[in-house]
C-alpha atoms as a PDB file:
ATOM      1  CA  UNK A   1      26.048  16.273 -84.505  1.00  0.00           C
ATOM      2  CA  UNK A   2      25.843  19.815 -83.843  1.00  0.00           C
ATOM      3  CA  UNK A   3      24.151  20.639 -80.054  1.00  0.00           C
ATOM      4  CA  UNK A   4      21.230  23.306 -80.721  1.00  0.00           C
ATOM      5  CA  UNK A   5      19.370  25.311 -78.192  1.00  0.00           C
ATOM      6  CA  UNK A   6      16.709  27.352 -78.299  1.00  0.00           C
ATOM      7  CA  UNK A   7      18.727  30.946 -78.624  1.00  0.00           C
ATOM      8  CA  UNK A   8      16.631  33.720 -76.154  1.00  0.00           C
ATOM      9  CA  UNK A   9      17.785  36.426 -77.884  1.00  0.00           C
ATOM     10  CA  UNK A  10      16.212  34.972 -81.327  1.00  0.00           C
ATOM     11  CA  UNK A  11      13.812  32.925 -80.037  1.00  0.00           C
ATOM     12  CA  UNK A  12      14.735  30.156 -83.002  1.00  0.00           C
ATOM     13  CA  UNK A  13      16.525  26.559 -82.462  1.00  0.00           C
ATOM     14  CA  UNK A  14      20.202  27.402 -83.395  1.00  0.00           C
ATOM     15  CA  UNK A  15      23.889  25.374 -82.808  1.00  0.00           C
ATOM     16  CA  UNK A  16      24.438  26.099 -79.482  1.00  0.00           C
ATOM     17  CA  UNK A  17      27.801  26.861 -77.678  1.00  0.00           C
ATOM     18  CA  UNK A  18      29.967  24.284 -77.701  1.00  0.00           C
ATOM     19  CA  UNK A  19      31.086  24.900 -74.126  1.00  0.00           C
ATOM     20  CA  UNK A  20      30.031  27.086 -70.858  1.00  0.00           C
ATOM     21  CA  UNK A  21      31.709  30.917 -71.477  1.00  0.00           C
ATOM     22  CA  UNK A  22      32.357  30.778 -67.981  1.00  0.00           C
ATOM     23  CA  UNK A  23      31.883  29.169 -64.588  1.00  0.00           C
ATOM     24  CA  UNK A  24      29.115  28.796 -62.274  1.00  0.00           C
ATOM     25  CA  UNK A  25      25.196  29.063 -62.840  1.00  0.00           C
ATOM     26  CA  UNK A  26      25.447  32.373 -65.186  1.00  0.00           C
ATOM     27  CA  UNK A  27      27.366  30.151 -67.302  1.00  0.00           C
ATOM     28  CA  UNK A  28      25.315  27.418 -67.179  1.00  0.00           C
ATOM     29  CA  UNK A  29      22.253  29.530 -68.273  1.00  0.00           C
ATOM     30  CA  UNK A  30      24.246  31.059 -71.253  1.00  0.00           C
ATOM     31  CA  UNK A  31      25.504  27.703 -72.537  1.00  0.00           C
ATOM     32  CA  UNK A  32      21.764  26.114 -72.140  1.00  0.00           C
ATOM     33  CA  UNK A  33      19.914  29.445 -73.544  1.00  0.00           C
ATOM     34  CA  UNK A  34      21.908  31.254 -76.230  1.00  0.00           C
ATOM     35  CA  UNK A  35      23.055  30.586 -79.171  1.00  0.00           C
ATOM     36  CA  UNK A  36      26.425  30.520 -80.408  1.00  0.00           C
ATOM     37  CA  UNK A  37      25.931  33.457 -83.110  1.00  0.00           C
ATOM     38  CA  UNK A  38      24.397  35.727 -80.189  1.00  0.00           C
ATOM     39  CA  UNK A  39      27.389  34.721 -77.791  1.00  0.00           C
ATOM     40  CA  UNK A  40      29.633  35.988 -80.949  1.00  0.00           C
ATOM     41  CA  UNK A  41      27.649  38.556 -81.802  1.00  0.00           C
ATOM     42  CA  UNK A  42      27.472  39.929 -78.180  1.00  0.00           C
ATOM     43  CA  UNK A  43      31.155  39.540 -77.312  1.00  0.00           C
ATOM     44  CA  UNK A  44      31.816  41.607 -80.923  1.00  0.00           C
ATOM     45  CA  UNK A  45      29.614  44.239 -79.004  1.00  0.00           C
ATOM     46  CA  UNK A  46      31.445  43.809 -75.889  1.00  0.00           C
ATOM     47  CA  UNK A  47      34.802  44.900 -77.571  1.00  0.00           C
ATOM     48  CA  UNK A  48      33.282  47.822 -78.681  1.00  0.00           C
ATOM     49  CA  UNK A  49      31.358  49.097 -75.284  1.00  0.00           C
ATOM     50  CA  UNK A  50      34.490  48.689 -73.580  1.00  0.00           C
ATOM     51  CA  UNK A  51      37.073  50.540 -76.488  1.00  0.00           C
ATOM     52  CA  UNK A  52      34.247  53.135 -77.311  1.00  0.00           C
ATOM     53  CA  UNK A  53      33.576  54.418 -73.581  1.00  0.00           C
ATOM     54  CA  UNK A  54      36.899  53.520 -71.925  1.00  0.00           C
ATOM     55  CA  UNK A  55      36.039  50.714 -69.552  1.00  0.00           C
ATOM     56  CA  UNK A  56      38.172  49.912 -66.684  1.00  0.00           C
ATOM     57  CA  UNK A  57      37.731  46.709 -66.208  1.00  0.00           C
ATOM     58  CA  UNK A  58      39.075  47.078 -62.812  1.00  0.00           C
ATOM     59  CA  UNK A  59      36.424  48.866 -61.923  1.00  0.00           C
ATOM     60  CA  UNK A  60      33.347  47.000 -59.916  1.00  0.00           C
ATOM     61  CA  UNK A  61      30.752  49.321 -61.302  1.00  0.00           C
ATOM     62  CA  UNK A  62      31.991  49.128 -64.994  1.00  0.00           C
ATOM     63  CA  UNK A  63      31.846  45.231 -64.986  1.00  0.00           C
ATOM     64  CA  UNK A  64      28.164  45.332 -63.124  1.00  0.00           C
ATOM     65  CA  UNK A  65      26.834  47.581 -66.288  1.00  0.00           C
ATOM     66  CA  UNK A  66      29.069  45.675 -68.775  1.00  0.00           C
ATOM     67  CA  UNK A  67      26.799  42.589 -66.852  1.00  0.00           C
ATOM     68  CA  UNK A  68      23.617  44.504 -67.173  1.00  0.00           C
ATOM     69  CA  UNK A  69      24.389  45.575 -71.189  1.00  0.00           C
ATOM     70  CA  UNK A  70      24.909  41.967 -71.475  1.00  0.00           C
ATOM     71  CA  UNK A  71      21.861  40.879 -69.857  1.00  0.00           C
ATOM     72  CA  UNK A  72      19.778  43.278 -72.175  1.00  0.00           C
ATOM     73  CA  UNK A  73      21.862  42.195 -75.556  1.00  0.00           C
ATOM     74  CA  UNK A  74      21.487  38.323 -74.948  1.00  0.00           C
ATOM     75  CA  UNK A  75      17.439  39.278 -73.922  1.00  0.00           C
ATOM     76  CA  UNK A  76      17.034  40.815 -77.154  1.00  0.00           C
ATOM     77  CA  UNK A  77      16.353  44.190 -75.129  1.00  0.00           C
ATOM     78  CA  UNK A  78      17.323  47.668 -75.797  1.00  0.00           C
ATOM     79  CA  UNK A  79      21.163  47.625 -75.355  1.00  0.00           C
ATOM     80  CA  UNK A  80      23.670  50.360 -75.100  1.00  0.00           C
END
């Protein structure tokens, strides 16, 4: 049986990840509060922020608004 969770970017009960995207409390939240199809969708979006404006991801400041832009997509916020 598929795990659903109550996605907070579409505020509907949808299959759920099947696993944390990463460690830690962040990914705890994500795995327990978004969906699978936003956690596709945003990482999709993520490719293209970081091939459309060049992000070094190397660079502290680029990941902390690559964060942010996250935080905004996944909150069903306005979003670079």
């Amino acid at each position: 049986m598929t795990r659903t969770v109550k996605c907070k970017k579409y505020n509907l009960e949808l299959p759920g990840l099947d696993q944390q995207p990463y460690p830690g409390p962040k990914g705890l939240e994500i795995y327990e509060n978004i969906s699978k199809k936003a956690w596709e969708e945003w990482l999709n979006h993520q490719k293209m922020l970081i091939n459309e404006r060049k992000i070094n991801l190397k660079d502290g400041q680029s990941r902390k608004w690559l964060n942010e832009q996250m935080e905004l997509f996944l909150s069903g916020e306005e979003y670079a």
